[in-house]
Protein backbone atom coordinates (compact mmCIF):
# COMPACT_ATOMS: atom_id res chain seq x y z
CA UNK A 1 6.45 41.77 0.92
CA UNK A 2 6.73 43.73 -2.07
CA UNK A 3 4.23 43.88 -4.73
CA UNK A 4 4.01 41.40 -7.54
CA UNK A 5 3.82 42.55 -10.98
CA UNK A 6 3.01 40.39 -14.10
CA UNK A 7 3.41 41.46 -17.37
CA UNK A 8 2.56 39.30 -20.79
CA UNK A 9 4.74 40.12 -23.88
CA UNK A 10 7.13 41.75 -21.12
CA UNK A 11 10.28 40.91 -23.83
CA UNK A 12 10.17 43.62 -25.72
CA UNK A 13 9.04 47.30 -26.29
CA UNK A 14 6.09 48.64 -24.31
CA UNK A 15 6.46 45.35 -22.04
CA UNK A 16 10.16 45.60 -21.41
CA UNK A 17 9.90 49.36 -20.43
CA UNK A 18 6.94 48.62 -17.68
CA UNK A 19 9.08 45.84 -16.37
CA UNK A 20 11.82 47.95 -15.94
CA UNK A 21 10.36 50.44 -14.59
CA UNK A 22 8.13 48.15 -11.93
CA UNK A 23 11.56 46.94 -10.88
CA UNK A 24 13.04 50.07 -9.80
CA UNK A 25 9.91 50.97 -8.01
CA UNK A 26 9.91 47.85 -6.05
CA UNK A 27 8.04 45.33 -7.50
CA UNK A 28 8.71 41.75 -7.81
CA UNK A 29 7.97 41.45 -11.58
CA UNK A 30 6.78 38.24 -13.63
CA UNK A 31 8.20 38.95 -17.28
CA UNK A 32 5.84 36.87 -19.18
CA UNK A 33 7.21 35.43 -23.10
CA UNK A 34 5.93 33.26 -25.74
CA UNK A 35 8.70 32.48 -28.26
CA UNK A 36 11.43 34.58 -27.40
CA UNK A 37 13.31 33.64 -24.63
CA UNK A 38 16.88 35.80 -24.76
CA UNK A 39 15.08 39.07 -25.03
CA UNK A 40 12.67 38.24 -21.68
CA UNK A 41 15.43 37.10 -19.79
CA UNK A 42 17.77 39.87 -20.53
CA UNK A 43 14.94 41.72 -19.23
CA UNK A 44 14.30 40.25 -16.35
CA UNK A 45 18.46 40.32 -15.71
CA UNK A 46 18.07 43.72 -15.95
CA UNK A 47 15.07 44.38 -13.75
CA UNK A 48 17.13 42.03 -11.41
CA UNK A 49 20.71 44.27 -11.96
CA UNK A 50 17.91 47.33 -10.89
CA UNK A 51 17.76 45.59 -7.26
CA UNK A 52 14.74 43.87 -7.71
CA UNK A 53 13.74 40.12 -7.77
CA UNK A 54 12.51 39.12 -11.26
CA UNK A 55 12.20 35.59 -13.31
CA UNK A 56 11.15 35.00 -16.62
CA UNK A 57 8.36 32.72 -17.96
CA UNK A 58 7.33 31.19 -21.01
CA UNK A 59 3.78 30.92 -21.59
CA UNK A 60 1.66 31.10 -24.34
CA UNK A 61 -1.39 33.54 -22.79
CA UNK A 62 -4.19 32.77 -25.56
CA UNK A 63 -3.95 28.76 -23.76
CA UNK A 64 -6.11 28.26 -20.72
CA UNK A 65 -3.37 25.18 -19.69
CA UNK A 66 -0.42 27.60 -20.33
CA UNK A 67 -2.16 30.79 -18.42
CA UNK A 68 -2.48 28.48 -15.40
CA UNK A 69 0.83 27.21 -15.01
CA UNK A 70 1.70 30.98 -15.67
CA UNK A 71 0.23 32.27 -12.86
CA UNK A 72 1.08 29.33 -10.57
CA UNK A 73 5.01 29.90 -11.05
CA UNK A 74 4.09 33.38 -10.06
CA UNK A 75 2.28 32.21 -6.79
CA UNK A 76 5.05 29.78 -5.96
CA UNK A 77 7.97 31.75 -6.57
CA UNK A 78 7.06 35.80 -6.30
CA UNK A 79 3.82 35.42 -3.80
CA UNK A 80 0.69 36.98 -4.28
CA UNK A 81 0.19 38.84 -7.48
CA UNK A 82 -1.26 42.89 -7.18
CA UNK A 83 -1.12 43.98 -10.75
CA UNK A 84 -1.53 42.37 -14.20
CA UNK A 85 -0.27 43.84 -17.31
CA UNK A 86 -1.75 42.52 -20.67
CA UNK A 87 0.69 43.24 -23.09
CA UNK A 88 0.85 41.01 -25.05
CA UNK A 89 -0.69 41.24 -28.74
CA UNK A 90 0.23 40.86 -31.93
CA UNK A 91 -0.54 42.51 -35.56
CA UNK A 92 -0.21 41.14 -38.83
CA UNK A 93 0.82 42.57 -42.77
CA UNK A 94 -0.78 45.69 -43.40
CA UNK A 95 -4.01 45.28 -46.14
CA UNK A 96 -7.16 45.71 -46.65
CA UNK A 97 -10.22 43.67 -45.09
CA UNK A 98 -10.89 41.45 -48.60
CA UNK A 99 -7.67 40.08 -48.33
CA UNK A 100 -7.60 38.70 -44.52
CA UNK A 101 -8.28 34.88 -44.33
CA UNK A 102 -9.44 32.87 -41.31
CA UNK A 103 -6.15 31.77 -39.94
CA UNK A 104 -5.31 35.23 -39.93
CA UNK A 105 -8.27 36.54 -37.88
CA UNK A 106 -8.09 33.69 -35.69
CA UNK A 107 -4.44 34.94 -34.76
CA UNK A 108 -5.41 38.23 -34.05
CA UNK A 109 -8.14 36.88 -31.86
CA UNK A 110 -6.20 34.35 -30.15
CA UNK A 111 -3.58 37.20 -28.81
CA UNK A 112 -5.47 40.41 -28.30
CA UNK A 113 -8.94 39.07 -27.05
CA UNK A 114 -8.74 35.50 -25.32
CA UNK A 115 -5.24 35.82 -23.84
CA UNK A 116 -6.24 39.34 -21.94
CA UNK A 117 -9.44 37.20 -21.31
CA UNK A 118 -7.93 34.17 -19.63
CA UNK A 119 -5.11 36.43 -17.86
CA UNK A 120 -7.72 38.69 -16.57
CA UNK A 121 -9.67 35.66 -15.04
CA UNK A 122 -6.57 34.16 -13.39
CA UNK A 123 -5.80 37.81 -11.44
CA UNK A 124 -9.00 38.07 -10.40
CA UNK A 125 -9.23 34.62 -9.24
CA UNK A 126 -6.71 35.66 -6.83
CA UNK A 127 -7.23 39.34 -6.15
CA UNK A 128 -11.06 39.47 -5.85
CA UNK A 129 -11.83 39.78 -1.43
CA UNK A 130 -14.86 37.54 -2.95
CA UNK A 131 -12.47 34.87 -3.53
CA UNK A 132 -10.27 35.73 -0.55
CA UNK A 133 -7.83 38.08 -2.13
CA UNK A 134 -6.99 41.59 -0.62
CA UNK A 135 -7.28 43.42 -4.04
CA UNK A 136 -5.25 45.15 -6.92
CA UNK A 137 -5.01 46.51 -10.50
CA UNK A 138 -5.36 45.18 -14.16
CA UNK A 139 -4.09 47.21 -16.94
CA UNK A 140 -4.66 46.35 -20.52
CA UNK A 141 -2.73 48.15 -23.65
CA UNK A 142 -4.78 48.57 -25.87
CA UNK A 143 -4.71 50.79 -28.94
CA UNK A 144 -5.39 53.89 -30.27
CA UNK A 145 -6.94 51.95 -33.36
CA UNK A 146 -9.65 51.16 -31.32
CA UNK A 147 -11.08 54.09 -32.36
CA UNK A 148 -9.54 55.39 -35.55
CA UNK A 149 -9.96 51.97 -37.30
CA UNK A 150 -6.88 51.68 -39.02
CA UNK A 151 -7.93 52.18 -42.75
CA UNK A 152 -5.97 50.34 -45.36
CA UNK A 153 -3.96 48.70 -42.69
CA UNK A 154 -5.50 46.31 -40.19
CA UNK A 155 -8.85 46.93 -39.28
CA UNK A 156 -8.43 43.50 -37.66
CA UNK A 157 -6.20 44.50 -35.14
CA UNK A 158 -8.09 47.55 -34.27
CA UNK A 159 -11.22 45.52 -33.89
CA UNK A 160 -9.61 43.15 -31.51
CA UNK A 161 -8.42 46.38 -29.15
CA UNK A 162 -11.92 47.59 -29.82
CA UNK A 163 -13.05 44.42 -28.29
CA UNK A 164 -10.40 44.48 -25.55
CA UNK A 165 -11.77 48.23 -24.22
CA UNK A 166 -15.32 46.76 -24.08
CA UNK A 167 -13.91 44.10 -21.84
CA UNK A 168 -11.93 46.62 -19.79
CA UNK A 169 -14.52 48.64 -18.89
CA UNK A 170 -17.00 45.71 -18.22
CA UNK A 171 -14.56 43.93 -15.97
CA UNK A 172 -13.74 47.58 -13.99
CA UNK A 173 -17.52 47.45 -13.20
CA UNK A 174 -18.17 43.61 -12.56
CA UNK A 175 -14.86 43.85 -9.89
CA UNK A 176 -15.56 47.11 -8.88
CA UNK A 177 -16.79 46.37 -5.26
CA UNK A 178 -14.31 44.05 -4.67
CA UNK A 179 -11.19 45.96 -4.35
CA UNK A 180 -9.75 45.48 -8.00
CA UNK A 181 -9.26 48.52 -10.20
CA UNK A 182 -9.46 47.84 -14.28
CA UNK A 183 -7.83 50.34 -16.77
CA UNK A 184 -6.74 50.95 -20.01
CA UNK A 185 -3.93 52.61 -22.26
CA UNK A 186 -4.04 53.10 -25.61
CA UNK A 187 -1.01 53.79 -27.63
CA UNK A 188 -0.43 55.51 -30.87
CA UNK A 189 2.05 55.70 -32.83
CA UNK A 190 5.35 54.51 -30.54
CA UNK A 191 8.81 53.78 -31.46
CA UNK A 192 9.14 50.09 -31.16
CA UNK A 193 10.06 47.16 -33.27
CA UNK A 194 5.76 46.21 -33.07
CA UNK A 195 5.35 47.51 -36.19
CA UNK A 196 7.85 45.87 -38.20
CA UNK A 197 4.93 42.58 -37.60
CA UNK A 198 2.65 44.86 -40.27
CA UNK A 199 5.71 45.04 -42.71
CA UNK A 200 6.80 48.64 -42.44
CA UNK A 201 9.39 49.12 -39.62
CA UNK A 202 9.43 52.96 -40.45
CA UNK A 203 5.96 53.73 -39.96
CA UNK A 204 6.01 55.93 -36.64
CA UNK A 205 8.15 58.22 -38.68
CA UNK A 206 6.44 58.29 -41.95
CA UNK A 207 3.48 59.54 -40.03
CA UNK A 208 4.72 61.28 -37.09
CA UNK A 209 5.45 64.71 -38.90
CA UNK A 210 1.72 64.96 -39.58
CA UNK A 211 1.04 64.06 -35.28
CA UNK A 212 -0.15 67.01 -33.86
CA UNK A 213 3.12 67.38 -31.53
CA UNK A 214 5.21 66.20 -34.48
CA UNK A 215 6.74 63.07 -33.05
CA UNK A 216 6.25 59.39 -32.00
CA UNK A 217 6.16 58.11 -28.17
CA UNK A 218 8.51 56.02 -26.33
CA UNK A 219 7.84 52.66 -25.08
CA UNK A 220 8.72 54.30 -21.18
CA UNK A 221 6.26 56.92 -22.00
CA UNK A 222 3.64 54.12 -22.03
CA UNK A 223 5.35 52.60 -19.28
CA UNK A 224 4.77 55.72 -17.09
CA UNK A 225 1.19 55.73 -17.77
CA UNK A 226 0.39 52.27 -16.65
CA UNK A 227 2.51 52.10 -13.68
CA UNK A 228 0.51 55.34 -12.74
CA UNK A 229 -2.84 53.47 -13.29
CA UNK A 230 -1.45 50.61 -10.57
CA UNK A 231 -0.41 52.67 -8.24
CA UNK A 232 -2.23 54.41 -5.59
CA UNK A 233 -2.09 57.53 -6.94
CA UNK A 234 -5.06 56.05 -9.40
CA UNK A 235 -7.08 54.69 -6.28
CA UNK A 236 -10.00 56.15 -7.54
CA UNK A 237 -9.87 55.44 -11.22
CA UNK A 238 -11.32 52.19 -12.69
CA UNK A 239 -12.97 51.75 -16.38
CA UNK A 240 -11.41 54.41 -17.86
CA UNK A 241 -8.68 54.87 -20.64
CA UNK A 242 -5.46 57.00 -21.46
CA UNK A 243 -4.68 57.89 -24.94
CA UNK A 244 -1.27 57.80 -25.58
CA UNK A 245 -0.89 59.05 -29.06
CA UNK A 246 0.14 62.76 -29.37
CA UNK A 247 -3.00 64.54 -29.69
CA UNK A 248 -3.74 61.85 -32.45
């Protein structure tokens, strides 16, 4: 059987491109939505159109209830999962840290720290030989913010993928010994409809001129990156981190 991919936030951008690209390199792929239903299923159509099997599933990740029955559809209906993908995140209006309220930071929470969290648990529930499982890979997508703080913007959001790489590394040495690999990306400035969330749609090219190579990434570029972390040719890598962000 083939392997079994799932991806959170797999509707859109960064997501959509690994699920496409999992498809055509024959996975069975789990495209994982909250809200938006039309864009995750056209994406799992297309993943499907590829050759591949695919379904699409609704599930808010930052709910232990909702993560459960998330993973179960995957069990029943694409067989044992061998890679995670936590994609899923969310940013809100650029500003500065005096004006962020509690509702807001619990947001930002919610998505980028306890839905990796509870996701994470689930795969290695069923990947980890000490519970049975015959191994496999997380990768979480983090940020590039995690370590340039995003200024002015939303020092929020890079806390919460500064959080997020503490737990990937962690998690790559709890799980180490027992056949599951944990990695991380971290994306820069990329062209997708992410940053219209912080109220400026243009940003990758207001900045990108001053990027060292002068341009924004692609969502597949990302895409690339993580497939390579799941596949074998990364056997040996766990706890570590690509930057994805043009020499930013």
């Amino acid at each position: 059987m083939s392997d079994v991919i799932l991806i959170t936030g797999g509707g859109r951008g960064i997501g959509a491109a690994t699920a496409l690209l999992a498809g055509r390199r024959g996975y069975r792929v789990c495209v994982n939505y909250r809200s938006d239903e039309e864009s995750a299923e056209a994406v799992a159509g297309a993943v499907r159109s590829a050759g591949a099997t695919a379904l699409a599933v609704r599930a808010d990740v930052s709910r232990g209830a909702e993560v459960e029955r998330l993973f179960a559809t995957v069990d029943a209906e694409l067989g044992p999962l061998t890679a995670l993908v936590n994609n899923a995140g969310t940013v809100e209006r650029q500003g500065r840290l005096e004006e962020f309220d509690e509702a807001r930071l619990a947001r930002i929470w919610a998505a980028n720290i306890t839905g990796p969290f509870l996701c994470a648990a689930q795969a290695v529930r069923r990947m980890s030989t000490r519970h049975g499982g015959t191994g496999g890979a997380i990768v979480n997508v983090s940020s590039r913010a995690a370590q340039l703080g995003s200024p002015n913007e939303y020092i929020d959001y890079a806390a919460s993928k500064g959080a997020l790489d503490t737990m990937t590394r962690g998690l790559a040495l709890e799980v180490a010994a027992e056949g599951i690999r944990v990695n991380g990306v971290r994306p820069g400035l990329i062209h997708t409809a992410f940053h219209a969330l912080g109220g400026e749609p243009g940003r990758v090219d207001r900045i990108a001129p001053d990027l060292p190579m002068r341009r924004g990434g692609t969502a597949e570029e990302v895409a690339e990156s993580i497939m390579f972390l799941l596949s074998p040719a990364s056997s040996y890598t766990t706890g570590s981190f690509l930057d994805l962000a043009g020499g930013r």
